[in-house]
C-alpha atoms as a PDB file:
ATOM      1  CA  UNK A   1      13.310 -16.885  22.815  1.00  0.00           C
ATOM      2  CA  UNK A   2      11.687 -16.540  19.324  1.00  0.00           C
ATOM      3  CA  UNK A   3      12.653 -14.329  16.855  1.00  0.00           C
ATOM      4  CA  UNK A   4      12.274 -13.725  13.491  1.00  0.00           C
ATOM      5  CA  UNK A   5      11.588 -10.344  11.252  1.00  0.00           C
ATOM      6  CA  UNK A   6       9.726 -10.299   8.460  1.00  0.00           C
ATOM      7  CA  UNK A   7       9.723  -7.416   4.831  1.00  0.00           C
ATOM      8  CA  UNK A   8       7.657  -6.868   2.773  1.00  0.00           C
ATOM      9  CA  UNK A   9       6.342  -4.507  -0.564  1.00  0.00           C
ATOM     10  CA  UNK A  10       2.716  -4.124  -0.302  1.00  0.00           C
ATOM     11  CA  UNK A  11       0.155  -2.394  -2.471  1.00  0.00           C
ATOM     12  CA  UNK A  12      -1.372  -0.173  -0.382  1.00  0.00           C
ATOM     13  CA  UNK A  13      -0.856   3.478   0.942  1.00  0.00           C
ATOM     14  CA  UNK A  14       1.081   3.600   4.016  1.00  0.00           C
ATOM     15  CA  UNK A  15      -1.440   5.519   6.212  1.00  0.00           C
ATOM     16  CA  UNK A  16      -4.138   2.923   5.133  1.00  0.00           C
ATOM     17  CA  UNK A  17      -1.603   0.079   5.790  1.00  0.00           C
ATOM     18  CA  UNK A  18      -1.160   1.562   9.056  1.00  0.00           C
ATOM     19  CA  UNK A  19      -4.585   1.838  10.196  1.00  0.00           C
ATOM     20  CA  UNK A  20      -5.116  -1.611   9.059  1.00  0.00           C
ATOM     21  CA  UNK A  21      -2.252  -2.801  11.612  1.00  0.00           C
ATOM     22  CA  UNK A  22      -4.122  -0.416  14.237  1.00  0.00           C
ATOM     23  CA  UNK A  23      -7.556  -1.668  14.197  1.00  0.00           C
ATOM     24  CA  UNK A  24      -6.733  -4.935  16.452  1.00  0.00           C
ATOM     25  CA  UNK A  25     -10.249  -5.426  17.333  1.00  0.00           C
ATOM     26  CA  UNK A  26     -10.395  -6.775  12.964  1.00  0.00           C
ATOM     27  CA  UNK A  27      -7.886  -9.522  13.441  1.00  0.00           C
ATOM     28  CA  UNK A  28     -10.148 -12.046  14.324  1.00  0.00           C
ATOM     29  CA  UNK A  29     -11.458 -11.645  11.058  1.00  0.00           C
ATOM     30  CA  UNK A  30      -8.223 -12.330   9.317  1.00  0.00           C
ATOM     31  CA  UNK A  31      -5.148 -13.234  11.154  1.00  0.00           C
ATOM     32  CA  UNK A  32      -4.229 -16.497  11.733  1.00  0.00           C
ATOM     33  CA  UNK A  33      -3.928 -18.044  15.669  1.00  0.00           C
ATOM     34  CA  UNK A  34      -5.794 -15.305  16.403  1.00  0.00           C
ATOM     35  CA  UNK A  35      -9.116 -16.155  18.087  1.00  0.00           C
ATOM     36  CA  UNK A  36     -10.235 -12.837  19.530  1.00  0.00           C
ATOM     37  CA  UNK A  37      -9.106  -9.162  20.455  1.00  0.00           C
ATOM     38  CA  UNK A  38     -10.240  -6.745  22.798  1.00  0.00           C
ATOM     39  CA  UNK A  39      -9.369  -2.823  22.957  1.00  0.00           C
ATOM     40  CA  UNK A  40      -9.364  -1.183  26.390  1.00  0.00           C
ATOM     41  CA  UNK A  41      -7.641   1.724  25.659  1.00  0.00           C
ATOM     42  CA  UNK A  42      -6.997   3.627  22.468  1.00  0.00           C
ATOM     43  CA  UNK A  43      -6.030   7.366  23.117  1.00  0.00           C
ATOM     44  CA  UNK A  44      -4.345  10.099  20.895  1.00  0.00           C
ATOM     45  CA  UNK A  45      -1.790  11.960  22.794  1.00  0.00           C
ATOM     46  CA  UNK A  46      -0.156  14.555  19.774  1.00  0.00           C
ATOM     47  CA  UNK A  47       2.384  12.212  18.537  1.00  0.00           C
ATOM     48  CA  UNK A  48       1.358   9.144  19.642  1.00  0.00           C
ATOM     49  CA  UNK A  49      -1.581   6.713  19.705  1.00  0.00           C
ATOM     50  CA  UNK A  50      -1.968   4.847  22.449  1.00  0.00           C
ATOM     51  CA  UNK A  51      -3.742   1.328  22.745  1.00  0.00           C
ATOM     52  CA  UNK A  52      -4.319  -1.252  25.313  1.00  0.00           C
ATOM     53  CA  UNK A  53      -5.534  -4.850  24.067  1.00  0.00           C
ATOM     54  CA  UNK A  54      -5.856  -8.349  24.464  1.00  0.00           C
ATOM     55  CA  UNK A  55      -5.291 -11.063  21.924  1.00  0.00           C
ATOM     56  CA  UNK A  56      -6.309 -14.530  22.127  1.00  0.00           C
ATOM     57  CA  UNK A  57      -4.227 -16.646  20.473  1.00  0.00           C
ATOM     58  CA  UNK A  58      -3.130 -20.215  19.883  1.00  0.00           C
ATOM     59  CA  UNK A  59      -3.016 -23.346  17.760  1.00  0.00           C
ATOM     60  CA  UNK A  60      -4.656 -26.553  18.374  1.00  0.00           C
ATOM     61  CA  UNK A  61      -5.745 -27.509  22.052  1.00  0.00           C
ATOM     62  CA  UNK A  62      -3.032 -24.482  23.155  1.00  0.00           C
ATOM     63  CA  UNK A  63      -4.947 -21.021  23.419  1.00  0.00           C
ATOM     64  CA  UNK A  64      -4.495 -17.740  25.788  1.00  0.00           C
ATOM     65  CA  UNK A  65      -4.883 -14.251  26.306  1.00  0.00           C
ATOM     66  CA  UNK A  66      -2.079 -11.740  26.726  1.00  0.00           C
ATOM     67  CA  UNK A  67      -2.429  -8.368  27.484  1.00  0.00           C
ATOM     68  CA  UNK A  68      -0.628  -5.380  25.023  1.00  0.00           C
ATOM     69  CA  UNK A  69       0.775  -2.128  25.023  1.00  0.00           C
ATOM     70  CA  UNK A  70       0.548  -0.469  21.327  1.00  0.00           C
ATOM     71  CA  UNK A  71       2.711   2.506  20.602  1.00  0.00           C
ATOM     72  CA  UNK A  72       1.849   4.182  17.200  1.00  0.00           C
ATOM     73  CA  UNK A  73       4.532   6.758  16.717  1.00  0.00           C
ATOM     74  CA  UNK A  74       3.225   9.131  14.129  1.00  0.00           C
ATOM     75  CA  UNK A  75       7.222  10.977  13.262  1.00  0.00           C
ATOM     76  CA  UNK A  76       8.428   7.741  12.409  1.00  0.00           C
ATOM     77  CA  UNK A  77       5.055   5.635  11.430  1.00  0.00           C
ATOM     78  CA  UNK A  78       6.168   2.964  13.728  1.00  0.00           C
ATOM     79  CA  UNK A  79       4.375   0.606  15.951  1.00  0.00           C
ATOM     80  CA  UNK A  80       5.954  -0.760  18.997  1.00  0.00           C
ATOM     81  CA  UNK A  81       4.375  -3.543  20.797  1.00  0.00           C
ATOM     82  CA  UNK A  82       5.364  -4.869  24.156  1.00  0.00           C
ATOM     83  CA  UNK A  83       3.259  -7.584  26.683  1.00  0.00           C
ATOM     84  CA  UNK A  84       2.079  -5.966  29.936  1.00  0.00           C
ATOM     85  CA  UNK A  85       0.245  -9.366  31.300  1.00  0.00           C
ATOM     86  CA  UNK A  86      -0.244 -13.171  30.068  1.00  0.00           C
ATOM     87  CA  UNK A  87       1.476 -16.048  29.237  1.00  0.00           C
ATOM     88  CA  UNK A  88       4.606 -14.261  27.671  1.00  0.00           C
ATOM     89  CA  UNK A  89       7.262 -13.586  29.876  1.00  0.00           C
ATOM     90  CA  UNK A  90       8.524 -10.741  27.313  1.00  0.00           C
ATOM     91  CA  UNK A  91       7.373  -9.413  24.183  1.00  0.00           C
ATOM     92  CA  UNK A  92       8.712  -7.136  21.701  1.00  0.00           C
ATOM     93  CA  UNK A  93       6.986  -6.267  18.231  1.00  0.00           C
ATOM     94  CA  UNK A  94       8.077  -3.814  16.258  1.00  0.00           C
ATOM     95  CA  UNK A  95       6.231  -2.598  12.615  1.00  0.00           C
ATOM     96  CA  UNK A  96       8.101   0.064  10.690  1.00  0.00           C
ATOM     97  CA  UNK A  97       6.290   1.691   7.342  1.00  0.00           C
ATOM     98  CA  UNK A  98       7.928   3.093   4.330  1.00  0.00           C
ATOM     99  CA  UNK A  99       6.125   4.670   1.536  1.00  0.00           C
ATOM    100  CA  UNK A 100       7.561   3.472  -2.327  1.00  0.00           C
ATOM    101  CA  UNK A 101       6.685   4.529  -5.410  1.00  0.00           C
ATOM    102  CA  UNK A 102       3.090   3.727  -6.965  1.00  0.00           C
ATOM    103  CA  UNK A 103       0.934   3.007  -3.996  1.00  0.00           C
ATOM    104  CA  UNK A 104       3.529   0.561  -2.090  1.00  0.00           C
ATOM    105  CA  UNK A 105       4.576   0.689   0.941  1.00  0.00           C
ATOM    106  CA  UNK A 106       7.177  -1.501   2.454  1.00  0.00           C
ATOM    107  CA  UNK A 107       6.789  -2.796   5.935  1.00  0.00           C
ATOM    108  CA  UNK A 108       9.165  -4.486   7.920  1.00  0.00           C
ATOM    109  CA  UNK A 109       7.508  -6.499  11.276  1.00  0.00           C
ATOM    110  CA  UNK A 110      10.243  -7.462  13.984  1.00  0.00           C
ATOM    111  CA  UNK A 111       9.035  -9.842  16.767  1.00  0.00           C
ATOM    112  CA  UNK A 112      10.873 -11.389  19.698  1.00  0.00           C
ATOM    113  CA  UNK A 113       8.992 -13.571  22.520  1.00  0.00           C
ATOM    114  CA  UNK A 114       9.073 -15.600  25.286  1.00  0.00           C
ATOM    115  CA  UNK A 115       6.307 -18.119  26.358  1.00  0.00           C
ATOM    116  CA  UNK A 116       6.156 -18.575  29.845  1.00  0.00           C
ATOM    117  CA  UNK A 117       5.654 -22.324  29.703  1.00  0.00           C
ATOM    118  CA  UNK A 118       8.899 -23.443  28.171  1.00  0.00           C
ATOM    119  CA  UNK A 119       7.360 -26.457  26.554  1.00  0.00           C
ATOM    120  CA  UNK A 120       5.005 -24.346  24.205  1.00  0.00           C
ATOM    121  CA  UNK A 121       8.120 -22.351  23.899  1.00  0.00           C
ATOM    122  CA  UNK A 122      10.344 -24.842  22.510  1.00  0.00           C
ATOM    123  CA  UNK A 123       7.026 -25.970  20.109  1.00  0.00           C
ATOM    124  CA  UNK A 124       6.627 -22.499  19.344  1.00  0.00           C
ATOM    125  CA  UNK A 125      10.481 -22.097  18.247  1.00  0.00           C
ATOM    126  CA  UNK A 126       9.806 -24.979  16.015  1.00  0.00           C
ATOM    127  CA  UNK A 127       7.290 -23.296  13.612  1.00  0.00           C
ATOM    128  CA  UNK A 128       7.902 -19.872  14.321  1.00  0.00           C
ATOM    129  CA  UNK A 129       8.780 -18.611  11.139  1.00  0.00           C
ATOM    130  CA  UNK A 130       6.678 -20.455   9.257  1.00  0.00           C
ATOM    131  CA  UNK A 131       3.641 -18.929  11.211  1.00  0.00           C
ATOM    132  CA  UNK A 132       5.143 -15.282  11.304  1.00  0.00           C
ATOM    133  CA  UNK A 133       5.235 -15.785   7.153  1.00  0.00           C
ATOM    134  CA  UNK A 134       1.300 -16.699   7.450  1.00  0.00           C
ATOM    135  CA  UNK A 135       0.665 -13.594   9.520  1.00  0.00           C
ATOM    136  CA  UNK A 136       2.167 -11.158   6.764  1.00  0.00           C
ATOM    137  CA  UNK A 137       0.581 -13.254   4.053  1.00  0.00           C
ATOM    138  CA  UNK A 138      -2.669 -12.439   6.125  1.00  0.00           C
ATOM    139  CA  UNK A 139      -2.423  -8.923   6.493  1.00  0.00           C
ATOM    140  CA  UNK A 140      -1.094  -9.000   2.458  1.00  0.00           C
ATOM    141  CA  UNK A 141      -4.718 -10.088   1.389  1.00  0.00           C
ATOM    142  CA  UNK A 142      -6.400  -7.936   3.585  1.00  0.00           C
ATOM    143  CA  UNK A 143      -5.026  -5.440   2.273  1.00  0.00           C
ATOM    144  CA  UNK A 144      -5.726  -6.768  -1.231  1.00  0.00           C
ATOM    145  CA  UNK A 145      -9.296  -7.220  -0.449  1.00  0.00           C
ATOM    146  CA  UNK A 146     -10.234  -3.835   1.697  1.00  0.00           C
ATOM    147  CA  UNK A 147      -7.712  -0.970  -0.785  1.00  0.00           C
ATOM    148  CA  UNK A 148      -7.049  -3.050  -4.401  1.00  0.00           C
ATOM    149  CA  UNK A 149      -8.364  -0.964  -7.014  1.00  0.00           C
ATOM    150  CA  UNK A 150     -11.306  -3.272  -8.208  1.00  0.00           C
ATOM    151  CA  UNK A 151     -13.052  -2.280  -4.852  1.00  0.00           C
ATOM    152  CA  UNK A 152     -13.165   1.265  -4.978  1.00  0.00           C
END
């Protein structure tokens, strides 16, 4: 199964950074491999927000739709992530958010996956990393672009 984890320092406040990693229906807009997100779901229950989605993602000729569970915990400003239908025969995301000084916030992302077809598996294994660093990278800009302080 892929794995990989990912840190990083970002300038931006945590709750906006977290918001940002909430709104799922935006990463069309910005996030690579992904080619189209829809919410079903998205309740507040006291601690917890709870969403249901679907991403469509891929590369190349290879696209598909999985279905999500999104678990905001608001104690720990944590998002867990796990599949509920789709191609992946398991799923596990994890995004943790820690405030730093001067408007950063540091933000680990923890994925581990399995594609059901275990030739785009073995692909996928390949350039896993590489496209997990491309995914932070995204949500690094867009946070540059929507919160830097030349756009207030």
């Amino acid at each position: 199964m892929p794995k990989a984890s990912v840190k990083r320092l970002i300038e931006c406040k945590k709750k906006d950074l977290i918001n940002l990693v909430l709104d799922i229906e935006k990463y069309p807009e910005f996030v690579p491999f992904c080619f189209d997100a829809k919410v079903y779901e998205n309740n507040d229950e006291g601690d917890f927000i709870k969403i249901i989605a679907d991403l469509t993602i891929g590369k190349g000729p290879f696209k598909d739709t999985y279905k999500s569970d999104v678990i905001f915990n608001k104690n720990e400003d944590s998002i867990h992530v796990k599949n509920i239908d789709g191609p992946l025969n398991h799923l596990s995301n994890n995004w943790k958010f820690f405030d730093k000084k001067n408007g950063i916030t540091e933000v680990t992302f923890d994925i581990d996956f399995e594609i059901k077809n275990k030739f785009l598996n073995t692909v996928m294994e390949a350039s896993f990393k590489f496209g997990l660093e491309k995914i932070a990278d995204a949500f690094q800009k867009r946070t540059a672009k929507l919160f830097s302080n030349s756009n207030n």
